[in-house]
Protein backbone atom coordinates (compact mmCIF):
# COMPACT_ATOMS: atom_id res chain seq x y z
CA UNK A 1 122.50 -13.90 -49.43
CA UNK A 2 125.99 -13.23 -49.82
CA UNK A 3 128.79 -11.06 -47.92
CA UNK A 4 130.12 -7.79 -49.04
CA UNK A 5 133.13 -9.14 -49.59
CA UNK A 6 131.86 -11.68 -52.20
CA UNK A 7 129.64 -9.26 -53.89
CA UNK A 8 132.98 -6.68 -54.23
CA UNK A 9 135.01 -9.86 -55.90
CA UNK A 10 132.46 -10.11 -58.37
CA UNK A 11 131.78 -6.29 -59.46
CA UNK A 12 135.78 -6.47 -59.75
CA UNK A 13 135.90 -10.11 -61.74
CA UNK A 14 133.53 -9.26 -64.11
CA UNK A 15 134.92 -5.39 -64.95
CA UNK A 16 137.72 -7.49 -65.60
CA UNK A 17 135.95 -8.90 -68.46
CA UNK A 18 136.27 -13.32 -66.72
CA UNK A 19 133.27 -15.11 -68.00
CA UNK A 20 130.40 -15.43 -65.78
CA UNK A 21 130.37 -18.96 -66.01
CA UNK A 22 134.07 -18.91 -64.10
CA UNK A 23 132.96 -16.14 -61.66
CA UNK A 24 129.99 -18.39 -60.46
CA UNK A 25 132.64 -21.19 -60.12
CA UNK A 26 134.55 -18.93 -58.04
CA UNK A 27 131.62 -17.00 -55.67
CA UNK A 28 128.80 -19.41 -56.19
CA UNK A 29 126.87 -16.90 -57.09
CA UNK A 30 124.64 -17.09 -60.32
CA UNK A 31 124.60 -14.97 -63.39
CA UNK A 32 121.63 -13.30 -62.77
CA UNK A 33 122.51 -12.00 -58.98
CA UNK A 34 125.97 -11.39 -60.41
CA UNK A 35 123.52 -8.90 -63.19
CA UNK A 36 121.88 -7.67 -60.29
CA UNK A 37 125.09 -6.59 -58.44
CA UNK A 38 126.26 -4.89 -61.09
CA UNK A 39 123.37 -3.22 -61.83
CA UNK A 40 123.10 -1.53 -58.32
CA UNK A 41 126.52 -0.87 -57.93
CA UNK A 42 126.41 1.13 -61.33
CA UNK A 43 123.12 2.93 -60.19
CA UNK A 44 125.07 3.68 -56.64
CA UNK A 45 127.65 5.08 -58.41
CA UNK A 46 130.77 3.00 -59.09
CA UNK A 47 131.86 3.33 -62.80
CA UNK A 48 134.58 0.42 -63.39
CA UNK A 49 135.95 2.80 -66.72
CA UNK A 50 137.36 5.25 -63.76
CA UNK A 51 138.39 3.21 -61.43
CA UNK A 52 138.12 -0.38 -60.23
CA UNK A 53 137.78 0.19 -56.57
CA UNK A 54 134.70 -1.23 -54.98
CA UNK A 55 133.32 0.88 -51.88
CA UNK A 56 131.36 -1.07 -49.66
CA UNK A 57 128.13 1.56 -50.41
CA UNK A 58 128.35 0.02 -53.88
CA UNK A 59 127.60 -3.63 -52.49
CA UNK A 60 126.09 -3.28 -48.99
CA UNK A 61 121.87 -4.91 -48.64
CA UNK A 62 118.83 -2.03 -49.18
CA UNK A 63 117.29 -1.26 -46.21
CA UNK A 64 114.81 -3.53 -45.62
CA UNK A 65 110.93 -2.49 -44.93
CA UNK A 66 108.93 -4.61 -42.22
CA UNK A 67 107.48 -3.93 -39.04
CA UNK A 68 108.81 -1.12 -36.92
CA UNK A 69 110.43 -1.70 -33.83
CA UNK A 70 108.58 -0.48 -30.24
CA UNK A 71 110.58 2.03 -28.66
């Protein structure tokens, strides 16, 4: 798992055209979670052609299913 923060600096490395091998250098992240990113963040929305900023709805974890809590 990694942090929004690290997820953002990819989306905005690779709409900056860097290689993916340098961008896993730099998160640690591999080429196909860095694919995966930026397919979400496209289907959420962002579109790097209009502007480069990376909203945290763009990177932030799906809600994850399991077993409800007792209230």
């Amino acid at each position: 798992m990694y942090d929004n923060a690290t997820r953002a600096q990819a989306l905005t490395l690779k709409a900056m055209n860097v290689l993916s091998d340098q961008i896993t250098a730099i998160t640690g992240m591999s080429e196909r979670t860095i694919r995966d990113v930026w397919k979400r963040a496209i289907d959420r929305g962002w579109n790097p052609q209009q502007s480069l900023k990376v909203l945290d709805i763009y990177v932030q974890d799906a809600p994850r299913s399991g077993r409800p809590t007792v209230q």
